[in-house]
N, C-alpha and C. Protein backbone atom coordinates (compact mmCIF):
# COMPACT_ATOMS: atom_id res chain seq x y z
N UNK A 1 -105.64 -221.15 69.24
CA UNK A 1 -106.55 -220.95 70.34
C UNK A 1 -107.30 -222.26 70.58
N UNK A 2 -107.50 -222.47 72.07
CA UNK A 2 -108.17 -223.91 72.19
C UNK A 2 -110.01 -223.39 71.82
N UNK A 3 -110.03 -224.87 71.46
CA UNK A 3 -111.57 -224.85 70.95
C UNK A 3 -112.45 -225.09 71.63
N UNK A 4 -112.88 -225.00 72.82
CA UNK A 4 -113.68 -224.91 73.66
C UNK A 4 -114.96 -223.95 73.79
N UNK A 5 -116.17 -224.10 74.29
CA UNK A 5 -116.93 -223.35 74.44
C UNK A 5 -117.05 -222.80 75.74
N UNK A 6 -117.05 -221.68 76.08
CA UNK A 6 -117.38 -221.35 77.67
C UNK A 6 -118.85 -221.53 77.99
N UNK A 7 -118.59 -221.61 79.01
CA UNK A 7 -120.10 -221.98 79.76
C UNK A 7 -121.11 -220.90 79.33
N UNK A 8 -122.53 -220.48 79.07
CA UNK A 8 -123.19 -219.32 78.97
C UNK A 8 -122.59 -218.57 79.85
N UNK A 9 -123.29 -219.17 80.99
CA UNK A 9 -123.29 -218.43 82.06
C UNK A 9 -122.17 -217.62 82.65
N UNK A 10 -120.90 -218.00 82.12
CA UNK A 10 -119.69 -217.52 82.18
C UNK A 10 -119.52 -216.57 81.46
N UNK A 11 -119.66 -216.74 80.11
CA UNK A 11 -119.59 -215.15 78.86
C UNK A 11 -120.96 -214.29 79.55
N UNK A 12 -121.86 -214.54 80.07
CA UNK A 12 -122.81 -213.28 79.95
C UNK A 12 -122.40 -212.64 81.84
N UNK A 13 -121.96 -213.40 82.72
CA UNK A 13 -121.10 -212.86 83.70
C UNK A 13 -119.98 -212.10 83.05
N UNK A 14 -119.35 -212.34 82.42
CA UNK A 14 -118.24 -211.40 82.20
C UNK A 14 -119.22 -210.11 81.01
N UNK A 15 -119.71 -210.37 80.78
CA UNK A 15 -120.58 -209.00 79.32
C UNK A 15 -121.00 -208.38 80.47
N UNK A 16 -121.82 -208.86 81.40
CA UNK A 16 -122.38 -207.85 81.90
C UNK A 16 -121.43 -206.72 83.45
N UNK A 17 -120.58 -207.85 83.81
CA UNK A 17 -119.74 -206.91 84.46
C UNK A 17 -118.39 -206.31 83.84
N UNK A 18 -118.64 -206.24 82.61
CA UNK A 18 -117.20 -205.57 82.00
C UNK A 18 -117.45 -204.72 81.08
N UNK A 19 -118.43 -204.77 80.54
CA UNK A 19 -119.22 -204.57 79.42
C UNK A 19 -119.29 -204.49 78.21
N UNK A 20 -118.27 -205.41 78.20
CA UNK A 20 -118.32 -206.38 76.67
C UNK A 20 -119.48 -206.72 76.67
N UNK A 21 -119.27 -206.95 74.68
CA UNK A 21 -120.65 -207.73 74.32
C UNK A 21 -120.47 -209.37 74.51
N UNK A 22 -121.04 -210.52 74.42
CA UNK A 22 -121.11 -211.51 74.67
C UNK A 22 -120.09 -212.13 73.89
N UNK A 23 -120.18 -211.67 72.35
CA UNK A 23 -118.68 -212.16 71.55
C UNK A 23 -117.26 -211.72 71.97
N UNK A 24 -117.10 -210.76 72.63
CA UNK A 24 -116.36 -209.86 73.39
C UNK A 24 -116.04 -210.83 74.13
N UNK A 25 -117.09 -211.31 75.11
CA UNK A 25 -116.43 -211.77 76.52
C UNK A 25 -115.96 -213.46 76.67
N UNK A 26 -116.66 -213.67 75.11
CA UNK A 26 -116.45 -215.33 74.87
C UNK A 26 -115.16 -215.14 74.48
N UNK A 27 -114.20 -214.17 73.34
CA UNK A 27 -112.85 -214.39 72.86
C UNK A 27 -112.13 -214.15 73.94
N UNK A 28 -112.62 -213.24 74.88
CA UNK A 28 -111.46 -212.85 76.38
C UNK A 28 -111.62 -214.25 76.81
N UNK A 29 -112.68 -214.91 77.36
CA UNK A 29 -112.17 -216.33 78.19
C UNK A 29 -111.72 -217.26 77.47
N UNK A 30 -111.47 -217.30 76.14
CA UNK A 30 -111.09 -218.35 75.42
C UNK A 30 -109.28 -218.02 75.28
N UNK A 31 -109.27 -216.60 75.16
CA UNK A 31 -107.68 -216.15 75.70
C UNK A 31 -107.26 -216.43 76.42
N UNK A 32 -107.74 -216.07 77.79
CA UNK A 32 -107.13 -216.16 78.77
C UNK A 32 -106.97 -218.05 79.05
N UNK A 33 -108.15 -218.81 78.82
CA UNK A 33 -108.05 -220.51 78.83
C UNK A 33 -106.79 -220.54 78.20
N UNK A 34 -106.82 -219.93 77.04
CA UNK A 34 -105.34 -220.88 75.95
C UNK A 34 -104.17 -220.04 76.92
N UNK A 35 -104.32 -219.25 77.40
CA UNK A 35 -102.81 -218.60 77.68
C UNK A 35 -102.17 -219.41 78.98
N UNK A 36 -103.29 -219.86 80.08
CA UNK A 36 -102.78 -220.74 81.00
C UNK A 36 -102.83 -222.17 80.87
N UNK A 37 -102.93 -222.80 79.40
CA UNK A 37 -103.35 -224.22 79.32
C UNK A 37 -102.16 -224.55 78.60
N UNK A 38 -100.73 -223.82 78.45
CA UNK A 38 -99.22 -223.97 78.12
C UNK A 38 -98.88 -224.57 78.84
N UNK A 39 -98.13 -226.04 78.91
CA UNK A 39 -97.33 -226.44 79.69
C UNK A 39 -96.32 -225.34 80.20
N UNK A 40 -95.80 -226.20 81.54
CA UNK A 40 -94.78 -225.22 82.28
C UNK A 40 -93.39 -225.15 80.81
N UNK A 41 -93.06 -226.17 80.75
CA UNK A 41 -91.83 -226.36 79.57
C UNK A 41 -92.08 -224.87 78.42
N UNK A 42 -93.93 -224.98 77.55
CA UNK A 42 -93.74 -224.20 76.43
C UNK A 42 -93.83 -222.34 77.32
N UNK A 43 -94.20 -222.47 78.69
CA UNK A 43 -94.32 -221.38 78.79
C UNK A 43 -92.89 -220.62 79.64
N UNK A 44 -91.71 -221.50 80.14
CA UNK A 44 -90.48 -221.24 79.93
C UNK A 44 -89.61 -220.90 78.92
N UNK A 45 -90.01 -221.59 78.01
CA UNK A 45 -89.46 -221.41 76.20
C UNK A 45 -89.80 -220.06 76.03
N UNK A 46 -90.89 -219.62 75.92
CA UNK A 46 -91.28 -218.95 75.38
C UNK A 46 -91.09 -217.46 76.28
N UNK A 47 -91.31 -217.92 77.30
CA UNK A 47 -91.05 -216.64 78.55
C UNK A 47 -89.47 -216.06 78.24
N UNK A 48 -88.50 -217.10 77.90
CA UNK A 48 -86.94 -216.58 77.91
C UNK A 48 -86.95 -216.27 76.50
N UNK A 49 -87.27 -216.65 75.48
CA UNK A 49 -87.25 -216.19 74.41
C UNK A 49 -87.76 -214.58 74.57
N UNK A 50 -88.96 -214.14 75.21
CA UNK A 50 -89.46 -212.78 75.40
C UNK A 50 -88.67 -211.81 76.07
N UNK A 51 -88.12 -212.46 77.71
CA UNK A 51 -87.02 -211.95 78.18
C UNK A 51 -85.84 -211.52 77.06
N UNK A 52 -85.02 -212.50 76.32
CA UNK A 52 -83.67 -212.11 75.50
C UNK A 52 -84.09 -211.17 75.18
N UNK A 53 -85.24 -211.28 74.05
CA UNK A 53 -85.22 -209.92 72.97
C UNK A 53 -85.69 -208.69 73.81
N UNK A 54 -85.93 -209.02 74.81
CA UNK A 54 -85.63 -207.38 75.86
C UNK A 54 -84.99 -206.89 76.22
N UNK A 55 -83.62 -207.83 75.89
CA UNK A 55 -82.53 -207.69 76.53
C UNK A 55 -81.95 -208.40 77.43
N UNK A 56 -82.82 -208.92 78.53
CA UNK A 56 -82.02 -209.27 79.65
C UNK A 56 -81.28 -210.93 79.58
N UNK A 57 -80.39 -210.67 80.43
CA UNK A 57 -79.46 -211.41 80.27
C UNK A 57 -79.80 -212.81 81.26
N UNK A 58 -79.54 -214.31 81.12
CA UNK A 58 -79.67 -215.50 81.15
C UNK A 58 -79.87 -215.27 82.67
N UNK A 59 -78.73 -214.83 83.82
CA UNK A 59 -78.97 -214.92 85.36
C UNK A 59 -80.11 -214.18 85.33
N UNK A 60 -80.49 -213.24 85.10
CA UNK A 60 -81.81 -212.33 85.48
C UNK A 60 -83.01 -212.48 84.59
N UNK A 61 -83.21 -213.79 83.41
CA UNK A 61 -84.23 -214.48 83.22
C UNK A 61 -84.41 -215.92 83.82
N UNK A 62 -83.78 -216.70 84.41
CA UNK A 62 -83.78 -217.73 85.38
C UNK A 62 -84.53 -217.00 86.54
N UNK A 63 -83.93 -216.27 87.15
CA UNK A 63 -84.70 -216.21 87.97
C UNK A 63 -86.35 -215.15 87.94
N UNK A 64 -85.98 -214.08 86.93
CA UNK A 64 -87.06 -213.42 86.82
C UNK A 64 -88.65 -215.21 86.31
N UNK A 65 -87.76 -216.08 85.60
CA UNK A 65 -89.09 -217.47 85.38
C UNK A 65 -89.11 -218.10 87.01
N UNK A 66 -88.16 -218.47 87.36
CA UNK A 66 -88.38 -218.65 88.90
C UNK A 66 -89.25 -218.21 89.85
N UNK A 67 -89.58 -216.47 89.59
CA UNK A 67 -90.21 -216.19 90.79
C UNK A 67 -91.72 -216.26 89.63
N UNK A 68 -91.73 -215.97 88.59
CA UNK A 68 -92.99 -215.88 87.64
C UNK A 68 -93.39 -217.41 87.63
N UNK A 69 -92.72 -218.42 87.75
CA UNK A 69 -93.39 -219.73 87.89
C UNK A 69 -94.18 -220.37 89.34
N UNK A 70 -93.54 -219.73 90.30
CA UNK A 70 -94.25 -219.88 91.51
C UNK A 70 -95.71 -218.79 91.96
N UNK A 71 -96.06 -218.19 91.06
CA UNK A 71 -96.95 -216.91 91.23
C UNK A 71 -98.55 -217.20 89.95
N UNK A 72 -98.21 -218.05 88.84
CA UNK A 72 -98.88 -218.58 87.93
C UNK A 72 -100.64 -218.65 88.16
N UNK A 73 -101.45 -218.34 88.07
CA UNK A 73 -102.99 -218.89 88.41
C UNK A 73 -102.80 -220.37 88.28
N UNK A 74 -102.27 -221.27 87.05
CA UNK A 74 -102.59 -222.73 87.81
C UNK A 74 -100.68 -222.67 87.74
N UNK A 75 -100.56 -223.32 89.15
CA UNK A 75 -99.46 -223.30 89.54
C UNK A 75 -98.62 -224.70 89.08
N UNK A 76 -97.47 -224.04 88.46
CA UNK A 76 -96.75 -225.31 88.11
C UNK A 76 -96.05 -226.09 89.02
N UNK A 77 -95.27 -226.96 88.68
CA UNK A 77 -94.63 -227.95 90.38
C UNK A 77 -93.27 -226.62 90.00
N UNK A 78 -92.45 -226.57 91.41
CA UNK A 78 -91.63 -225.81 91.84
C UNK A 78 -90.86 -226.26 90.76
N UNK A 79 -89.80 -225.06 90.26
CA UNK A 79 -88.62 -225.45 89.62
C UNK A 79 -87.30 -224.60 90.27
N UNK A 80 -86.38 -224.55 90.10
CA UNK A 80 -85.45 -224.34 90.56
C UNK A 80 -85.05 -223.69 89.12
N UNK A 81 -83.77 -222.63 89.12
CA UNK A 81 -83.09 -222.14 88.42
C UNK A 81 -82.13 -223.04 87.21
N UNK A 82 -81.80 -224.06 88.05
CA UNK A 82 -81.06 -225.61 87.20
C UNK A 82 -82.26 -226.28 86.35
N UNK A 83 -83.33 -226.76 87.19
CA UNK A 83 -84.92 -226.88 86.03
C UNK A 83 -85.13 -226.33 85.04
N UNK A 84 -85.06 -224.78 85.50
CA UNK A 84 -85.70 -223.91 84.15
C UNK A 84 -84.94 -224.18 83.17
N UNK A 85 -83.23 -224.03 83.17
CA UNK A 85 -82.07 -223.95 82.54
C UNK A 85 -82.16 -225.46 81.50
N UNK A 86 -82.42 -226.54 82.17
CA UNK A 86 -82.69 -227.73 81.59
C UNK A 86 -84.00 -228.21 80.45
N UNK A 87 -85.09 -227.17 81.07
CA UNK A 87 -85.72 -227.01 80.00
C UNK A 87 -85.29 -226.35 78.53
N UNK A 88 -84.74 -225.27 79.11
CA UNK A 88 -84.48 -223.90 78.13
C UNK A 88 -83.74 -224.94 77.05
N UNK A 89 -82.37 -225.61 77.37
CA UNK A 89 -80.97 -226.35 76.81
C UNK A 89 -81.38 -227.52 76.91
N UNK A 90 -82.11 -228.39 77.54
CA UNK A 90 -82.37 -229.68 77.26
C UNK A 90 -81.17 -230.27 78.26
């Protein structure tokens, strides 16, 4: 988890509209920070690795990361199906 502090004012906005307690709402934004602060690369790796063991098969995780990479809160640069693939295999 990244080591960062959130702003006050940020953990007691989220405690008081969610209603977590303040330690509560500091580990949720420190989650959610580390979960979008993955490069595009570790969060392809890791996205098709999650896909396989679900089962699905290589054409329908290319593109299932395709349309999930253009949809991202911080948006990665466009990749194409050949991109992702090049990450995945090098």
């Amino acid at each position: 988890m990244l080591r960062m502090t959130p702003p006050e004012e940020l953990t007691r906005h989220i405690a008081m509209t969610t209603g977590l307690t303040a330690e509560q709402a500091d580990r949720a934004i420190r989650e959610v920070v580390h979960y979008y602060a993955s490069t595009t690369e570790d969060f392809i790796v890791a996205r098709h690795r999650e896909l396989q063991l679900a089962g699905a098969h290589n054409a329908e995780i290319f593109s299932t990361i395709e349309t999930e990479l253009s949809s991202r809160l911080v948006l990665a640069e466009p990749m194409n199906q050949r991109k992702i693939r090049r990450v995945i295999y090098g």
